[in-house]
PDB file of N, CA and C in Angstrom:
ATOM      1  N   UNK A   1     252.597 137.267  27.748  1.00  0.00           N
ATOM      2  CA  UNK A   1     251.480 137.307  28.665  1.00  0.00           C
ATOM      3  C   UNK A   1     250.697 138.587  28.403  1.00  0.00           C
ATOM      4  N   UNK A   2     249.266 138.323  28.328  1.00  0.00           N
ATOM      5  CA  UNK A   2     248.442 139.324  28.303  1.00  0.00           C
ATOM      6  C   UNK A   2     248.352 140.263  29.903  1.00  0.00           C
ATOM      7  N   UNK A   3     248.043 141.821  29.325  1.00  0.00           N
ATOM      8  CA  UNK A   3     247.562 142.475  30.420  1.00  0.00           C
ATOM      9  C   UNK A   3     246.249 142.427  30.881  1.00  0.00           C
ATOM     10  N   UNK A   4     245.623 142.001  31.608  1.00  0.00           N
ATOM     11  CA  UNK A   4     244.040 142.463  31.622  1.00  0.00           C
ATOM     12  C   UNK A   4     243.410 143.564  33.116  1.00  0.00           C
ATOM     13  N   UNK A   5     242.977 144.024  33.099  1.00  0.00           N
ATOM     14  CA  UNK A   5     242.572 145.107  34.019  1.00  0.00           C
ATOM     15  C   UNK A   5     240.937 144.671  34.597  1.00  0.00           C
ATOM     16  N   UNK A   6     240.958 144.923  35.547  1.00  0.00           N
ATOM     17  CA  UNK A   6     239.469 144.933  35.828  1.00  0.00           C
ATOM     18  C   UNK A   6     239.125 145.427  37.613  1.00  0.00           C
ATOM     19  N   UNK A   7     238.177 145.054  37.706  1.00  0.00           N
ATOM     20  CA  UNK A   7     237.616 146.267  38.761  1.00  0.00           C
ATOM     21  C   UNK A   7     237.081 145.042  40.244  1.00  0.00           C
ATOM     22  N   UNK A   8     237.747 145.094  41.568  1.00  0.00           N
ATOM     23  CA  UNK A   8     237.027 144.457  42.336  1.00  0.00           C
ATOM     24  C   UNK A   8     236.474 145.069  43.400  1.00  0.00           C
ATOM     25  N   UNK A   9     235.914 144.457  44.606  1.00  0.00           N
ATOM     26  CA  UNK A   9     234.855 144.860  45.549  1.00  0.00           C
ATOM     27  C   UNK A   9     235.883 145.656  46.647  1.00  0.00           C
ATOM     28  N   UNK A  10     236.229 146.641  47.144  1.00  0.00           N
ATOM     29  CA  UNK A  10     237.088 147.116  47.981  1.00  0.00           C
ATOM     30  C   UNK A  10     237.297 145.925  48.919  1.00  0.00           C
ATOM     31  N   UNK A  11     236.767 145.232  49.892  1.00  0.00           N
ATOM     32  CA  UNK A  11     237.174 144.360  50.444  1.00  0.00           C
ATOM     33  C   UNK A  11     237.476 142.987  49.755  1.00  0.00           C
ATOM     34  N   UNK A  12     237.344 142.670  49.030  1.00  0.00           N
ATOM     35  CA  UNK A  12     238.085 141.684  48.019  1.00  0.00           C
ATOM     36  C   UNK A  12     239.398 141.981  47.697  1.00  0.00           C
ATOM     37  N   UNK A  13     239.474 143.162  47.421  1.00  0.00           N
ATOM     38  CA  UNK A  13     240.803 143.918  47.128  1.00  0.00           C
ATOM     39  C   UNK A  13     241.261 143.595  48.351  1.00  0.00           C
ATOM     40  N   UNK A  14     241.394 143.892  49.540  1.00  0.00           N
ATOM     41  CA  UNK A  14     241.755 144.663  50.883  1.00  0.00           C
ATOM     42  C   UNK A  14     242.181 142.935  51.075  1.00  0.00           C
ATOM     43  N   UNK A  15     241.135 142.153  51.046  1.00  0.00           N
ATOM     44  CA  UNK A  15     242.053 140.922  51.269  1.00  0.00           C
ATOM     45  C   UNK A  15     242.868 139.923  50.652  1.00  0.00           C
ATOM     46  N   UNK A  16     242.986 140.403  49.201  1.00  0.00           N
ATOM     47  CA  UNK A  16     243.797 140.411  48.409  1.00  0.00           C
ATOM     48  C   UNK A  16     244.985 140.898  48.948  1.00  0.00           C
ATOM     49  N   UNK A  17     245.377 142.025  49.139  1.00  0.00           N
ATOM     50  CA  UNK A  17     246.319 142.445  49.608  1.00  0.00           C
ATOM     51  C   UNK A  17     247.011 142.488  50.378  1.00  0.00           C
ATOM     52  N   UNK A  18     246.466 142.273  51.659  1.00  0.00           N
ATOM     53  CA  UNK A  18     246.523 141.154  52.736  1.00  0.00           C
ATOM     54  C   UNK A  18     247.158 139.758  52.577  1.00  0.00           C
ATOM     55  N   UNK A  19     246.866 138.935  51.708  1.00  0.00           N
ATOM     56  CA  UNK A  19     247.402 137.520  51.476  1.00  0.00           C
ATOM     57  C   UNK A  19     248.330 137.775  50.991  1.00  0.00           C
ATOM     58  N   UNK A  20     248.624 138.547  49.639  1.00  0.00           N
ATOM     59  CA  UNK A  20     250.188 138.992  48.859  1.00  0.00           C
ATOM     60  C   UNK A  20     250.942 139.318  50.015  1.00  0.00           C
ATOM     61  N   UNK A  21     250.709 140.106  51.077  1.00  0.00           N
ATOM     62  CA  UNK A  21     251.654 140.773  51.703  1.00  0.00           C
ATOM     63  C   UNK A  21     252.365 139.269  52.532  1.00  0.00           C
ATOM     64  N   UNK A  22     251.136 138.767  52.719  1.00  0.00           N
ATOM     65  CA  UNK A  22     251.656 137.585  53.939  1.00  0.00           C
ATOM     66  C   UNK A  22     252.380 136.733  53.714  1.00  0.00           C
ATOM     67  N   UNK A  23     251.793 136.107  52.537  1.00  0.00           N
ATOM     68  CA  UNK A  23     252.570 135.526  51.602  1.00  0.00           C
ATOM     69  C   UNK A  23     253.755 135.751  50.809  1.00  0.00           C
ATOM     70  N   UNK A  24     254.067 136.997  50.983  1.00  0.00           N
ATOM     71  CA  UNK A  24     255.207 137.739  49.761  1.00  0.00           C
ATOM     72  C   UNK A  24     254.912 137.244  48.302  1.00  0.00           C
ATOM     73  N   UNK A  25     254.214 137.016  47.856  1.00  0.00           N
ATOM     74  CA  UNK A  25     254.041 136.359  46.352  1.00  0.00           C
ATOM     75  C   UNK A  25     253.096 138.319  45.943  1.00  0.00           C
ATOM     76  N   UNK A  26     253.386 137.823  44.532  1.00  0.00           N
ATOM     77  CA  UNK A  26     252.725 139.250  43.745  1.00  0.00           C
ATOM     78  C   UNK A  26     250.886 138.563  43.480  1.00  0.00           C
ATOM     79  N   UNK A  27     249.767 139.899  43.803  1.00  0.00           N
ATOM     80  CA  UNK A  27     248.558 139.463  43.570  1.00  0.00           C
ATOM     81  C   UNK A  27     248.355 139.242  42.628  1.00  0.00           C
ATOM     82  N   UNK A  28     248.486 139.172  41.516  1.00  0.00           N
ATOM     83  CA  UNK A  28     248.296 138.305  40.195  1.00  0.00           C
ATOM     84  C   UNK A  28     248.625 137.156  40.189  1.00  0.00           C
ATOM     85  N   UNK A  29     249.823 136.219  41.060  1.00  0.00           N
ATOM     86  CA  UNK A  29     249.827 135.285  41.712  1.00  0.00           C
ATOM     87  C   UNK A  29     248.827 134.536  42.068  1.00  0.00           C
ATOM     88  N   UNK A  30     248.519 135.102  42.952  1.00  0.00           N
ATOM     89  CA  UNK A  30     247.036 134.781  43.812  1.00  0.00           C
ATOM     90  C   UNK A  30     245.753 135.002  43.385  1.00  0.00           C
ATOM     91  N   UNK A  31     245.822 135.466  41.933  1.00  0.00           N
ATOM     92  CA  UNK A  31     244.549 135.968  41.258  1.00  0.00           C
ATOM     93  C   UNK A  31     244.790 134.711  39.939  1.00  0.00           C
ATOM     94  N   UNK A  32     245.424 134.405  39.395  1.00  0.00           N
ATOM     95  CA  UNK A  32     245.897 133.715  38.193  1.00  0.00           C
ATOM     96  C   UNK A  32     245.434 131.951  39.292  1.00  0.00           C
ATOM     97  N   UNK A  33     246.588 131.877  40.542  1.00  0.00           N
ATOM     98  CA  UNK A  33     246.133 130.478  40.804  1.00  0.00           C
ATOM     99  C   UNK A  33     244.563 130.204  41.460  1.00  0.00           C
ATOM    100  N   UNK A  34     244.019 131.503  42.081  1.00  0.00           N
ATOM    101  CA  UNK A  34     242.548 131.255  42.349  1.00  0.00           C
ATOM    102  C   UNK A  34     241.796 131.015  40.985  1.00  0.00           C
ATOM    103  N   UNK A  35     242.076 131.337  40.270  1.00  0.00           N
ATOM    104  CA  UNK A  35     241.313 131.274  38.711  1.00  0.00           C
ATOM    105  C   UNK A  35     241.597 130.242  37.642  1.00  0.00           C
ATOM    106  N   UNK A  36     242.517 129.218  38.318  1.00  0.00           N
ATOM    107  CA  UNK A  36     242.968 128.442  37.100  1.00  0.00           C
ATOM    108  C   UNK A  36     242.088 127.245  38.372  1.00  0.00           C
ATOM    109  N   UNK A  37     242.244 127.376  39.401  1.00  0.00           N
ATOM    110  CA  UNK A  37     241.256 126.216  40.837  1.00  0.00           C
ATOM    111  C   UNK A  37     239.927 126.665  40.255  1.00  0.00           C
ATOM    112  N   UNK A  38     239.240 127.448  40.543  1.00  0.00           N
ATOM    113  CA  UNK A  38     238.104 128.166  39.820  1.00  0.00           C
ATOM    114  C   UNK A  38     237.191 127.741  38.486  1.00  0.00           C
ATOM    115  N   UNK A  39     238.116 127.789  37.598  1.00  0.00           N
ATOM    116  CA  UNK A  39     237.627 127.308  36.595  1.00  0.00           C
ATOM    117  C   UNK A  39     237.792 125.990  36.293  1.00  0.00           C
ATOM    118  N   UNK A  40     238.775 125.194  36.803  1.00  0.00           N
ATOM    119  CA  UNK A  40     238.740 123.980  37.187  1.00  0.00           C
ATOM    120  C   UNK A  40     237.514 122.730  37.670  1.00  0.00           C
ATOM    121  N   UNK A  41     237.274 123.235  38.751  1.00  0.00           N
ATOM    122  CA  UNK A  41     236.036 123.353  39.647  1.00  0.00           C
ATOM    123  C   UNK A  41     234.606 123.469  38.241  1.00  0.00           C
ATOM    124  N   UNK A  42     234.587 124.418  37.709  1.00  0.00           N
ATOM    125  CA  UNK A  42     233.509 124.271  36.822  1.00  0.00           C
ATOM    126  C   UNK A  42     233.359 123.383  35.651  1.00  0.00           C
ATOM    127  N   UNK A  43     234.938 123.151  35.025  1.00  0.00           N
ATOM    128  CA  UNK A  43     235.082 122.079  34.273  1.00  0.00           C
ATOM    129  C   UNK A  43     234.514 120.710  34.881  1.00  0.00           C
ATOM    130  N   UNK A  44     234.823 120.507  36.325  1.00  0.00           N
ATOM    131  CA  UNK A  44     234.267 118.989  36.616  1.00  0.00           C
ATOM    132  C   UNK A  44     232.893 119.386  36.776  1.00  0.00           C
ATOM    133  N   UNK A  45     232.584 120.186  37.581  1.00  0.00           N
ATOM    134  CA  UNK A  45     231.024 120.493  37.677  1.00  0.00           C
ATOM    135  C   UNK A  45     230.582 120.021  36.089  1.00  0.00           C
ATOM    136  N   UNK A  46     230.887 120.538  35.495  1.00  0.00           N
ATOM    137  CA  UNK A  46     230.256 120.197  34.137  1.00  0.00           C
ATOM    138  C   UNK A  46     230.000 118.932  33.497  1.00  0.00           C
ATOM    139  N   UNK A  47     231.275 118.361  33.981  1.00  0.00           N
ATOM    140  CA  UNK A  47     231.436 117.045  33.557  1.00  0.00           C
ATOM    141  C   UNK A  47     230.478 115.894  34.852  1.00  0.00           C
ATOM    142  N   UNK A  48     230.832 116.232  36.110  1.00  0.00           N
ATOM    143  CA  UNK A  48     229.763 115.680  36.559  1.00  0.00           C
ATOM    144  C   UNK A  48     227.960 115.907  36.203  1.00  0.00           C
ATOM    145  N   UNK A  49     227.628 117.110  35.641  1.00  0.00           N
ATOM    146  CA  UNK A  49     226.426 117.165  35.357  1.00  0.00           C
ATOM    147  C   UNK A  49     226.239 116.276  33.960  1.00  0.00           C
ATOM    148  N   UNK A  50     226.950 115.863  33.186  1.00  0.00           N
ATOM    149  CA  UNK A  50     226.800 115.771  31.825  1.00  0.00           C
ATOM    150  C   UNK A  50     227.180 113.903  31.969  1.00  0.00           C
ATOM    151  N   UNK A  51     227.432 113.468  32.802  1.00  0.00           N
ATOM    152  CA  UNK A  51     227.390 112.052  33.640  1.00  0.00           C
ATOM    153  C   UNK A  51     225.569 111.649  33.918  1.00  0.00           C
ATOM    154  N   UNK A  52     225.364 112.857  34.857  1.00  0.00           N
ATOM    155  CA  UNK A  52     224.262 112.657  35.893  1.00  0.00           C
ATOM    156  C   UNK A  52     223.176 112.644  34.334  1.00  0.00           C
ATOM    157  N   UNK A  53     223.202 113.724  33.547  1.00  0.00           N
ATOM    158  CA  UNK A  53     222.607 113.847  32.307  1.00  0.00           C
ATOM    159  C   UNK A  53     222.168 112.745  31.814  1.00  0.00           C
ATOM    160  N   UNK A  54     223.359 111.929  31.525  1.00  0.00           N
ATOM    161  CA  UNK A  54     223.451 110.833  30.800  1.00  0.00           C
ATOM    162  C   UNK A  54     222.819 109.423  31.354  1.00  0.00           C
ATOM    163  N   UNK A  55     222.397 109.611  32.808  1.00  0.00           N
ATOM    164  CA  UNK A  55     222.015 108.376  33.393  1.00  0.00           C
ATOM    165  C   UNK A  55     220.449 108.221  32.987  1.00  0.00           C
ATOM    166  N   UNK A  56     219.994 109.363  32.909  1.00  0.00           N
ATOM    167  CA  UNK A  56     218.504 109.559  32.792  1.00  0.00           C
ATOM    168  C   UNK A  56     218.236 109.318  30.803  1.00  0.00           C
ATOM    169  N   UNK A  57     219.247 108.913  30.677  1.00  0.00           N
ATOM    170  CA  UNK A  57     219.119 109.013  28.829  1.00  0.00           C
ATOM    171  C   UNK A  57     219.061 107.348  28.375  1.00  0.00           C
ATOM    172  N   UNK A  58     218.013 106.542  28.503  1.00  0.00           N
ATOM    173  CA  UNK A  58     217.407 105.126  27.974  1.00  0.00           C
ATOM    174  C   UNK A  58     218.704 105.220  26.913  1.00  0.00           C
ATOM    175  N   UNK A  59     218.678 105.492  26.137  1.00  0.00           N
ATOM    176  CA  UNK A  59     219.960 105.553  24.465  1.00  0.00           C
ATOM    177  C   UNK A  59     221.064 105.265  24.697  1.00  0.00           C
ATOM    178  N   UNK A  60     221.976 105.908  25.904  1.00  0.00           N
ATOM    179  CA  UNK A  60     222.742 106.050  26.152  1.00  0.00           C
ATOM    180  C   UNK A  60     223.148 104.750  27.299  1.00  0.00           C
ATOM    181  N   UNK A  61     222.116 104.585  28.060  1.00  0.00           N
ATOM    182  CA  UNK A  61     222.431 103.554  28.939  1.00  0.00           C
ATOM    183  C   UNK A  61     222.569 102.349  28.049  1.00  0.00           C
ATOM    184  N   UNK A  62     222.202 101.872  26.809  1.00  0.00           N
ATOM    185  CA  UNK A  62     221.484 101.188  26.308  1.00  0.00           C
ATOM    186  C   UNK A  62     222.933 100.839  25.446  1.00  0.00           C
ATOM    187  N   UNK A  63     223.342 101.919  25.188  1.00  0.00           N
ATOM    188  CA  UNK A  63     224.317 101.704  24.436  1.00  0.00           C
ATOM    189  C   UNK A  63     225.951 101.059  25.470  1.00  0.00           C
ATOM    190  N   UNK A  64     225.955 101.511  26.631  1.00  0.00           N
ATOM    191  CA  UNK A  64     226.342 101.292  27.465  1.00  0.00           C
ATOM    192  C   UNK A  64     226.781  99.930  27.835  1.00  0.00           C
ATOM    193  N   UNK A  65     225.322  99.141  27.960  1.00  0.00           N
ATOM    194  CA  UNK A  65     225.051  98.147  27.921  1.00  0.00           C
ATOM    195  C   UNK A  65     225.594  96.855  26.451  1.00  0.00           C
ATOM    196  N   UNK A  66     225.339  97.727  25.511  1.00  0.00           N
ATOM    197  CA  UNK A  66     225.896  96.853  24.672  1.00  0.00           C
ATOM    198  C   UNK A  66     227.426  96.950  24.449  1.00  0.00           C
ATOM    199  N   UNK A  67     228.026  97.543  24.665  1.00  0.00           N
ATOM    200  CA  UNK A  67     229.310  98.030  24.947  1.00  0.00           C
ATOM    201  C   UNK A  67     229.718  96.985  26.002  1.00  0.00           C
ATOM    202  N   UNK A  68     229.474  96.823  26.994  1.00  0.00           N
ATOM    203  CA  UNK A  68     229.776  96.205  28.115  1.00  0.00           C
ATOM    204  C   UNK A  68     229.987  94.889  27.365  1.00  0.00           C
ATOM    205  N   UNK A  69     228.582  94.497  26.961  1.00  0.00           N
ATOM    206  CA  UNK A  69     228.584  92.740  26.511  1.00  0.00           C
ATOM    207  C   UNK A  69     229.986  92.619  25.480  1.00  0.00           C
ATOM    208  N   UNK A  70     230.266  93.275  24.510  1.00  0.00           N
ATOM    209  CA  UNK A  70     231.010  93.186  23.372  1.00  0.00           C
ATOM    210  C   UNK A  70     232.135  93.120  24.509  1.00  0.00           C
ATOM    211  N   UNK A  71     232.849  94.356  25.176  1.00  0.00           N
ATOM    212  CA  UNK A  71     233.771  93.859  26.145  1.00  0.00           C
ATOM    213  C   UNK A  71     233.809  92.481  26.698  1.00  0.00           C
ATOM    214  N   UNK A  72     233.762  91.973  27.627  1.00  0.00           N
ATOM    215  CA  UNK A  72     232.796  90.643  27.835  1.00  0.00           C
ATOM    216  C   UNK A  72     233.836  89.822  27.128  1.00  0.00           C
ATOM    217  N   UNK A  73     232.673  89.791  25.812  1.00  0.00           N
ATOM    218  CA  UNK A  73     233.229  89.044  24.653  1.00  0.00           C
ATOM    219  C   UNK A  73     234.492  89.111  24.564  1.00  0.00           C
ATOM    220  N   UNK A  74     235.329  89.906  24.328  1.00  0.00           N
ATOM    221  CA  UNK A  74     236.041  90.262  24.009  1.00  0.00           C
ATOM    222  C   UNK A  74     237.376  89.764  24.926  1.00  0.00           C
ATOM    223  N   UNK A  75     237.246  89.662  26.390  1.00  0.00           N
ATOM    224  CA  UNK A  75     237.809  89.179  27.509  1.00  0.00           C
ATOM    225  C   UNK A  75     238.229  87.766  27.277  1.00  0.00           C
ATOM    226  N   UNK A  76     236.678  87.238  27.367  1.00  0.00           N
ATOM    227  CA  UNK A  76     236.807  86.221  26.903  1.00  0.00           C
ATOM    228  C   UNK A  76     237.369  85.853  25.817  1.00  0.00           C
ATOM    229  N   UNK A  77     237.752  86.054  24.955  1.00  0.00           N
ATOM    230  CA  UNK A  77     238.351  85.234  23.757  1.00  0.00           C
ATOM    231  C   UNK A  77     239.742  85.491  23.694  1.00  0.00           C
ATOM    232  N   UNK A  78     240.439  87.074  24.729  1.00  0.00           N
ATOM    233  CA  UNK A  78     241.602  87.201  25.094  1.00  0.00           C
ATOM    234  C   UNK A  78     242.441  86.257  26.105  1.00  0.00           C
ATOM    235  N   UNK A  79     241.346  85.556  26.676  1.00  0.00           N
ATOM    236  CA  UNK A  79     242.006  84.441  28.180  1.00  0.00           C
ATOM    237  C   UNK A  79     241.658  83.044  27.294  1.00  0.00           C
ATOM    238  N   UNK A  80     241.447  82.942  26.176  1.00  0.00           N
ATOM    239  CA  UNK A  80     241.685  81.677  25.758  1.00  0.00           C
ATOM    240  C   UNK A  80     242.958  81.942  24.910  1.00  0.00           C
TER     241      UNK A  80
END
């Protein structure tokens, strides 16, 4: 495991320290699982934008669409 150091807002800290205590868990604990939720959170954000992206894209719907039919097809000739 890496060390990393860095610098927070005195009351960020203060309630940081606060939750470790309450909790008994160590703040890197509580800094590691806020940050793995965190970046989480931006991964779907992303992925929901890159959805929403894609609706507005004629090409993509289009292709979509032909995709669908071939499925379809494809159903069909599996239930016979």
């Amino acid at each position: 495991m890496t060390t990393f150091t860095s610098t927070l807002p005195d009351d960020l800290l203060n309630q940081l320290n606060n939750m470790a205590s309450k909790m008994a868990v160590p703040k890197n604990k509580i800094i590691e699982k806020a940050l793995r939720v965190y970046l989480d959170q931006l991964n779907r954000a992303e992925y929901v934008k890159s959805y929403r992206k894609a609706t507005d894209d004629l090409n993509i719907f289009e292709m979509a669409e032909e995709g669908m039919v071939e499925y379809l097809i494809q159903l069909e000739h599996s239930e016979k």
